[in-house]
N, C-alpha and C. Protein backbone atom coordinates (compact mmCIF):
# COMPACT_ATOMS: atom_id res chain seq x y z
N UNK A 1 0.82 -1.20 0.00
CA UNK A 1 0.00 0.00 0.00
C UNK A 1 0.86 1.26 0.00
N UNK A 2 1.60 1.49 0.44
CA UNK A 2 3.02 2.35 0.93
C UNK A 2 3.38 2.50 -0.39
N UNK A 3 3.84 1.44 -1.27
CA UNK A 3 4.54 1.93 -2.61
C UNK A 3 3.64 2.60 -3.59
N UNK A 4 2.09 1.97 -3.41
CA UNK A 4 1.05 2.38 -4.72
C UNK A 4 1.24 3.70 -4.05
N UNK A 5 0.93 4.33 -2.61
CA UNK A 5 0.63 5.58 -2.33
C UNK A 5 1.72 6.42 -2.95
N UNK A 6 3.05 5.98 -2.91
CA UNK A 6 4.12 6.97 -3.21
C UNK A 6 4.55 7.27 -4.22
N UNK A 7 4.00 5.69 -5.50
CA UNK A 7 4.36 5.98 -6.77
C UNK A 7 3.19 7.00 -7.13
N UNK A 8 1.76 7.05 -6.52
CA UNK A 8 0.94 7.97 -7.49
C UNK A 8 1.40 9.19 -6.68
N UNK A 9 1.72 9.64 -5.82
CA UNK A 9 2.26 10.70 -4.96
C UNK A 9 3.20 11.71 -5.90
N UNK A 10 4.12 10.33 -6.85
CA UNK A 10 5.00 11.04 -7.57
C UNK A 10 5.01 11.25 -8.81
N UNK A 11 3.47 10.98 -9.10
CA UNK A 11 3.00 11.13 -10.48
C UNK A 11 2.96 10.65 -11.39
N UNK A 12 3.39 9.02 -10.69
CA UNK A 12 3.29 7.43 -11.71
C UNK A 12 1.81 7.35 -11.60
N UNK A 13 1.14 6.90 -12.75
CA UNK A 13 -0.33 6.55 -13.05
C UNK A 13 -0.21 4.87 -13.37
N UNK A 14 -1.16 4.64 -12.74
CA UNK A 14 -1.67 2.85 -12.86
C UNK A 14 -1.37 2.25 -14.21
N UNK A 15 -2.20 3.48 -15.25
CA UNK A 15 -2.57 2.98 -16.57
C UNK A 15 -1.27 3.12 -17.07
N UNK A 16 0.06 3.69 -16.81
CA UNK A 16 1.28 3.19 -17.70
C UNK A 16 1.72 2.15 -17.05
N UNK A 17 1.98 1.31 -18.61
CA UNK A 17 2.92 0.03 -18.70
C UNK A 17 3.84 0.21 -17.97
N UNK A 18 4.97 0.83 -17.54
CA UNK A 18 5.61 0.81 -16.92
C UNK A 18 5.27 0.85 -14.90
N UNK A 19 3.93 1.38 -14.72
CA UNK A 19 3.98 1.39 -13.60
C UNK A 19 4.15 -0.07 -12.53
N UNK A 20 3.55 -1.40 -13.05
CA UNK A 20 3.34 -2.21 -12.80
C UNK A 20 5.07 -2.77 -12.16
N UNK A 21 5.25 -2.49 -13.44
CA UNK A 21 7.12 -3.09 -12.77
C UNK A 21 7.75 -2.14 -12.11
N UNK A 22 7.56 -1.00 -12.28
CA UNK A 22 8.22 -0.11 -11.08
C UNK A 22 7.78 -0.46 -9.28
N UNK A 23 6.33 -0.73 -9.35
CA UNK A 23 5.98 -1.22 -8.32
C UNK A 23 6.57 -2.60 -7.59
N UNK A 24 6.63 -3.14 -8.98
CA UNK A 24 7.01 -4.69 -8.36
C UNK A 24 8.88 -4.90 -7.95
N UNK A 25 9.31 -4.13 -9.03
CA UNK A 25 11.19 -3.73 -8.61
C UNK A 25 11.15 -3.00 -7.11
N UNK A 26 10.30 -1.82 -6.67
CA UNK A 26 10.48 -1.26 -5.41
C UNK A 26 10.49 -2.59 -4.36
N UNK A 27 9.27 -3.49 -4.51
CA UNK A 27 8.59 -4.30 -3.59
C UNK A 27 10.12 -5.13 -3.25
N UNK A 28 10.39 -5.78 -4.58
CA UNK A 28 11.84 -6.89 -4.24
C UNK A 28 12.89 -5.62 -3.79
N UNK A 29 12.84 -4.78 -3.97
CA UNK A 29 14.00 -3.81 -3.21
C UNK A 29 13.52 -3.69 -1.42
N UNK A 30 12.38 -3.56 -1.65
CA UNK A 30 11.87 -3.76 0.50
C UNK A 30 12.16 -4.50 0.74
N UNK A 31 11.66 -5.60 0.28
CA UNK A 31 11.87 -6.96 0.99
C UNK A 31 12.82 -7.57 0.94
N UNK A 32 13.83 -7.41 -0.25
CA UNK A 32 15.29 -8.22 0.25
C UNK A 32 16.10 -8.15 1.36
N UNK A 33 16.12 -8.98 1.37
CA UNK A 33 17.96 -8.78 2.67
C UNK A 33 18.96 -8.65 1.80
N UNK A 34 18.80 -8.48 0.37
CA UNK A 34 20.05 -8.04 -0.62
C UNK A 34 20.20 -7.20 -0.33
N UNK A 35 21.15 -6.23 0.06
CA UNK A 35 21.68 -5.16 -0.09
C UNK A 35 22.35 -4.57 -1.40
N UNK A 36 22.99 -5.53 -2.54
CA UNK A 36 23.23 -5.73 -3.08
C UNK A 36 22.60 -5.94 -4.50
N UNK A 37 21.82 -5.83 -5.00
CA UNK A 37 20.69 -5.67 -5.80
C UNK A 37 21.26 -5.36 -7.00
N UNK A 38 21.36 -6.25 -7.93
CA UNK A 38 21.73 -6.22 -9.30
C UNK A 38 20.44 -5.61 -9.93
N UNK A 39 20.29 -4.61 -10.82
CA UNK A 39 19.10 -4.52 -11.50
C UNK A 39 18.86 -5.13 -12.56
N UNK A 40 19.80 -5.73 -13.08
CA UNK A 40 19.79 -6.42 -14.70
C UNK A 40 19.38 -7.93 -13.99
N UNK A 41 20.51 -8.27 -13.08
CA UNK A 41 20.07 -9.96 -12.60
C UNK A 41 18.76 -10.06 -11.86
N UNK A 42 18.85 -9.40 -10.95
CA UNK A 42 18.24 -9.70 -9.84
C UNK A 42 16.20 -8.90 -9.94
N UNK A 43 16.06 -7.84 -10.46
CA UNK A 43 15.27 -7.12 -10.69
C UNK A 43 14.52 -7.51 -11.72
N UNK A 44 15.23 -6.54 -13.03
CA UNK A 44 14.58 -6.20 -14.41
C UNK A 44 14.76 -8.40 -14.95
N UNK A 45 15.03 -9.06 -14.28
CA UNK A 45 14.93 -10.71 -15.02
C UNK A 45 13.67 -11.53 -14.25
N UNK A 46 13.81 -10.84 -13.34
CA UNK A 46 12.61 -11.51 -12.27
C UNK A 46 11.29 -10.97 -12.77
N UNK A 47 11.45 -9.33 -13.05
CA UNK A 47 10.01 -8.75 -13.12
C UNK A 47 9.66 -9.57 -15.36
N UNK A 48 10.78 -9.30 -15.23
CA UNK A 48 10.86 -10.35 -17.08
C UNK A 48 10.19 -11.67 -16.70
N UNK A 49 10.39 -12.56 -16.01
CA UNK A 49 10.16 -13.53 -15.89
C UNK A 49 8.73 -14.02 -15.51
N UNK A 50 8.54 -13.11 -14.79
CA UNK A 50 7.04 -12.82 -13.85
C UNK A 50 5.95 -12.27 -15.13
N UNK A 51 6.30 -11.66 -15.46
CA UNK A 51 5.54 -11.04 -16.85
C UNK A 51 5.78 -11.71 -18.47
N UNK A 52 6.44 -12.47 -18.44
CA UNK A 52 6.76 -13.36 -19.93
C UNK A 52 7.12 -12.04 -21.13
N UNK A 53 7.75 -11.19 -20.68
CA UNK A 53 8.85 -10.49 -21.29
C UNK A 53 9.76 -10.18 -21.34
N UNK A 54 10.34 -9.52 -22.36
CA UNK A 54 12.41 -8.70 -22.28
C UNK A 54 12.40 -8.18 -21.16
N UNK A 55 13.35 -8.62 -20.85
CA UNK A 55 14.35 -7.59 -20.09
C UNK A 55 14.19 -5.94 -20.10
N UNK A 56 14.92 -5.84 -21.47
CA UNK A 56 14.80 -4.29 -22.28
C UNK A 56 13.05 -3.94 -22.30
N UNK A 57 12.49 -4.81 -22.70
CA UNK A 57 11.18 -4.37 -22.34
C UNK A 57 10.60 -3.62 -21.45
N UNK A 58 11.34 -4.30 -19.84
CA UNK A 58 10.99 -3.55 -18.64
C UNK A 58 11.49 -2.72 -18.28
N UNK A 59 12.67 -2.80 -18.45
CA UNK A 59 13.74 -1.52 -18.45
C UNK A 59 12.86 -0.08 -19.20
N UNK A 60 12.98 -0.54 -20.54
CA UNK A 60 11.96 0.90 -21.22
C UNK A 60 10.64 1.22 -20.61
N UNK A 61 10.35 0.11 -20.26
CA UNK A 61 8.90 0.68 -19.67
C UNK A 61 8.89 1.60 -18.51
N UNK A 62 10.03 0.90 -17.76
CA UNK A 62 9.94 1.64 -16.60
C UNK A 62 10.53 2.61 -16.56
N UNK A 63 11.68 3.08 -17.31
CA UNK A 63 12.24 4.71 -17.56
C UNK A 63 11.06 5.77 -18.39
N UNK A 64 10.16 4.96 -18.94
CA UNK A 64 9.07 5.89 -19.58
C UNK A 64 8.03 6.09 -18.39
N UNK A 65 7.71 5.48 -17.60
CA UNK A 65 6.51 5.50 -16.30
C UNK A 65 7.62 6.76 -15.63
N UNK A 66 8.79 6.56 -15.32
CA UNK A 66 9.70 7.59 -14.70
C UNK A 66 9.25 9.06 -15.25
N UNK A 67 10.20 8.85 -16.08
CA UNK A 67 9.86 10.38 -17.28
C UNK A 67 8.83 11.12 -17.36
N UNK A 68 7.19 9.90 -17.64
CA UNK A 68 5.95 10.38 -17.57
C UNK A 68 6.00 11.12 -16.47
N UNK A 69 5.79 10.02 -14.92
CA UNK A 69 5.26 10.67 -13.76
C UNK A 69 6.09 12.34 -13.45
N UNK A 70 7.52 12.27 -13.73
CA UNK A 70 8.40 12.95 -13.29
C UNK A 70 8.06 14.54 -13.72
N UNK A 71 7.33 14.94 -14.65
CA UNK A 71 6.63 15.63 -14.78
C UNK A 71 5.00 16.35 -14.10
N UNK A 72 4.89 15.77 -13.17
CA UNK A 72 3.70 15.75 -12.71
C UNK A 72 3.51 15.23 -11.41
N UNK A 73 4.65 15.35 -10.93
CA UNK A 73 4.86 14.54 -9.49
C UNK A 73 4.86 15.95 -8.44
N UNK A 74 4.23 15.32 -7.17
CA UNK A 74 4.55 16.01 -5.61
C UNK A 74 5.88 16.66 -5.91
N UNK A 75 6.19 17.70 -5.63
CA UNK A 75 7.34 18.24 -5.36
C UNK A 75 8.12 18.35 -4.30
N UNK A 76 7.29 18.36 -3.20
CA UNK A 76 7.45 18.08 -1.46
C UNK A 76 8.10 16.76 -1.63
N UNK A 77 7.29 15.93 -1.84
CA UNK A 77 7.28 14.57 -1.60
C UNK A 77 8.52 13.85 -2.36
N UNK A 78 8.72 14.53 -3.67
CA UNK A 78 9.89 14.32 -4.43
C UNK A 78 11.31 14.72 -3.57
N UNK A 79 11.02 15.90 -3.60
CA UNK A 79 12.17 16.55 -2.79
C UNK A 79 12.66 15.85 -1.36
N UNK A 80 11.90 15.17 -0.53
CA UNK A 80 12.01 14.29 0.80
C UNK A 80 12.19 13.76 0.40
N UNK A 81 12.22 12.51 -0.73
CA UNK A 81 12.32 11.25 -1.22
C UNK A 81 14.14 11.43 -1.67
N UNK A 82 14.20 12.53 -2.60
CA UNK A 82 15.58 12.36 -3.54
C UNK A 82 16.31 13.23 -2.74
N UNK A 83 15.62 14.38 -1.81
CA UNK A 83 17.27 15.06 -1.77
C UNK A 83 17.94 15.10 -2.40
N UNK A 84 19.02 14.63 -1.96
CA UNK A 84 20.47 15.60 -2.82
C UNK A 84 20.77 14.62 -3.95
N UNK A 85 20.04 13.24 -4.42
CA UNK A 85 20.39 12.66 -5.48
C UNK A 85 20.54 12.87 -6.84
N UNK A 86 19.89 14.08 -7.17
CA UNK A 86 19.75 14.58 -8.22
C UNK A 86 20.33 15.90 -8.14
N UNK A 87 21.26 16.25 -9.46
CA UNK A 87 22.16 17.40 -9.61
C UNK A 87 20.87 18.67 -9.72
N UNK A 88 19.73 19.08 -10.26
CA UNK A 88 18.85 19.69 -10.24
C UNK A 88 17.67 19.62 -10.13
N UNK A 89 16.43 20.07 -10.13
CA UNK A 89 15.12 20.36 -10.09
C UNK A 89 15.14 19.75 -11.35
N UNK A 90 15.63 19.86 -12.93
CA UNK A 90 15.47 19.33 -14.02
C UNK A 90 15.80 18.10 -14.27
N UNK A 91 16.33 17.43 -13.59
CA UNK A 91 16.96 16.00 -13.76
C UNK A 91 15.97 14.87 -13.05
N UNK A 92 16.16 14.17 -14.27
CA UNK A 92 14.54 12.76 -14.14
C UNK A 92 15.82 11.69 -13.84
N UNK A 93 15.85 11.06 -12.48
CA UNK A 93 16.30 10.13 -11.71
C UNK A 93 16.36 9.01 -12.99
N UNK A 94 17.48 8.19 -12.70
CA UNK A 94 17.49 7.00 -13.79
C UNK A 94 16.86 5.79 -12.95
N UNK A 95 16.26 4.74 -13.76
CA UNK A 95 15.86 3.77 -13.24
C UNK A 95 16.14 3.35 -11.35
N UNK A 96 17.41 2.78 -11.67
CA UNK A 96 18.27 2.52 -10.95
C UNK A 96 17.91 3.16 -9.25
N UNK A 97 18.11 4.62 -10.10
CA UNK A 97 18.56 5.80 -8.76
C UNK A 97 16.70 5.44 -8.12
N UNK A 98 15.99 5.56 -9.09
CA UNK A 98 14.19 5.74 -8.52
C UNK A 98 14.02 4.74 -7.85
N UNK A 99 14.60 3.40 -8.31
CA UNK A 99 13.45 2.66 -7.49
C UNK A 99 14.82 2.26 -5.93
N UNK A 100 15.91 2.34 -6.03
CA UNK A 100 16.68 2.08 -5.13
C UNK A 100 16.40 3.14 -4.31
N UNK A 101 16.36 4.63 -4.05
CA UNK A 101 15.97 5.37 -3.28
C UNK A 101 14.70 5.87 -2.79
N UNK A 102 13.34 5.04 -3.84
CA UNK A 102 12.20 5.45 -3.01
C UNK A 102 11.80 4.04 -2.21
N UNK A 103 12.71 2.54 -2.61
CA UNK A 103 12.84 1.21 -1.44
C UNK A 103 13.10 2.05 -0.42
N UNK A 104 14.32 2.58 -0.21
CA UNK A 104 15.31 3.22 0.95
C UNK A 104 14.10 3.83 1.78
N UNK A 105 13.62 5.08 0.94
CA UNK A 105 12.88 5.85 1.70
C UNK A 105 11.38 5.01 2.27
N UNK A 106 11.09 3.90 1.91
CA UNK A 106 9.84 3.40 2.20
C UNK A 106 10.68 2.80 3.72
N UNK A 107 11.54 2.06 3.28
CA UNK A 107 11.87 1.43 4.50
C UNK A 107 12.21 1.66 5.49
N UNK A 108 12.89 2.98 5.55
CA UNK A 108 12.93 4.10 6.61
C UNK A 108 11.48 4.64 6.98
N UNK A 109 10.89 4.67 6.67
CA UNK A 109 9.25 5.32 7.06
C UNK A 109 9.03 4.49 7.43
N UNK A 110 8.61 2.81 7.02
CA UNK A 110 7.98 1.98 7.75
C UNK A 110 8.56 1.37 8.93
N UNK A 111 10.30 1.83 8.80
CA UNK A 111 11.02 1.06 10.07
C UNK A 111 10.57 2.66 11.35
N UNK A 112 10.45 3.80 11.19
CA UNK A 112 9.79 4.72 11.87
C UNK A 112 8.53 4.30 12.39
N UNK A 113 7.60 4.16 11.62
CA UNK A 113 6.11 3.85 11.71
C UNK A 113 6.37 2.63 13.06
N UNK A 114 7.00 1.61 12.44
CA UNK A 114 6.79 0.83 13.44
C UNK A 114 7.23 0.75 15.26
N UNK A 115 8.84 1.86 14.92
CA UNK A 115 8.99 2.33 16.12
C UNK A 115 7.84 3.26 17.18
N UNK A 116 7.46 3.98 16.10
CA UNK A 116 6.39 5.34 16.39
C UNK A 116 5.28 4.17 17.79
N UNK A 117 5.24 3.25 16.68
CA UNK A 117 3.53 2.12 17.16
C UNK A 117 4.15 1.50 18.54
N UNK A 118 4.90 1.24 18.15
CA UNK A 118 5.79 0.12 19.72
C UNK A 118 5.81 1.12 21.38
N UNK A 119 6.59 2.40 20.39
CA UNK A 119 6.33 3.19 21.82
C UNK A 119 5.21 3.99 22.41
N UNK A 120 3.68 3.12 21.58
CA UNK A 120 2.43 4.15 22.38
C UNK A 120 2.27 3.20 23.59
């Protein structure tokens, strides 16, 4: 629920092809204990595999769901998410950088959230 909220937050829409695997690359980025996270092996072959397509397929899809939303995204919410990852306000995050730093940032919120809950 956390990732759908943050990808439409940032101006990814359902109806692009690409959103589906951006969602599903964040998800295996939460949940691994990889730290280590190949995006060609480990990611963009799994979400290939899961979907009975290329590789390159998902890859494009998901730099176009980027690009799209990145235009039309929270700016707050962008700005808390990327900080200083990006050299400007004009620069659309590469694959890579998006879904590895909005995992990061989910998992820091939900490892908060859960502290927040423990100490009522």
């Amino acid at each position: 629920m956390v990732i759908v909220k943050t990808l439409l937050n940032l101006g990814i829409s359902p109806n692009i092809k690409g959103y589906r695997y951006l969602r599903e690359g964040i998800f295996i980025c939460v949940t691994s204990d990889n730290k280590n996270i190949s995006f060609n092996k480990d990611i963009y072959m799994r979400i290939a595999k899961e979907y009975n397509t290329s590789e390159a397929s998902i890859e494009r899809a998901v730099r176009h769901a980027i690009k799209t939303g990145w235009h039309r995204h929270n700016n707050d919410l962008a700005e808390l998410i990327f900080m200083n990852t990006l050299q400007s306000t004009n620069d659309i995050p590469t694959n890579s950088v998006f879904i590895s730093t909005v995992a990061e940032w989910i998992r820091i919120t939900m490892k908060e959230n859960e502290e927040d809950s423990s100490s009522d």
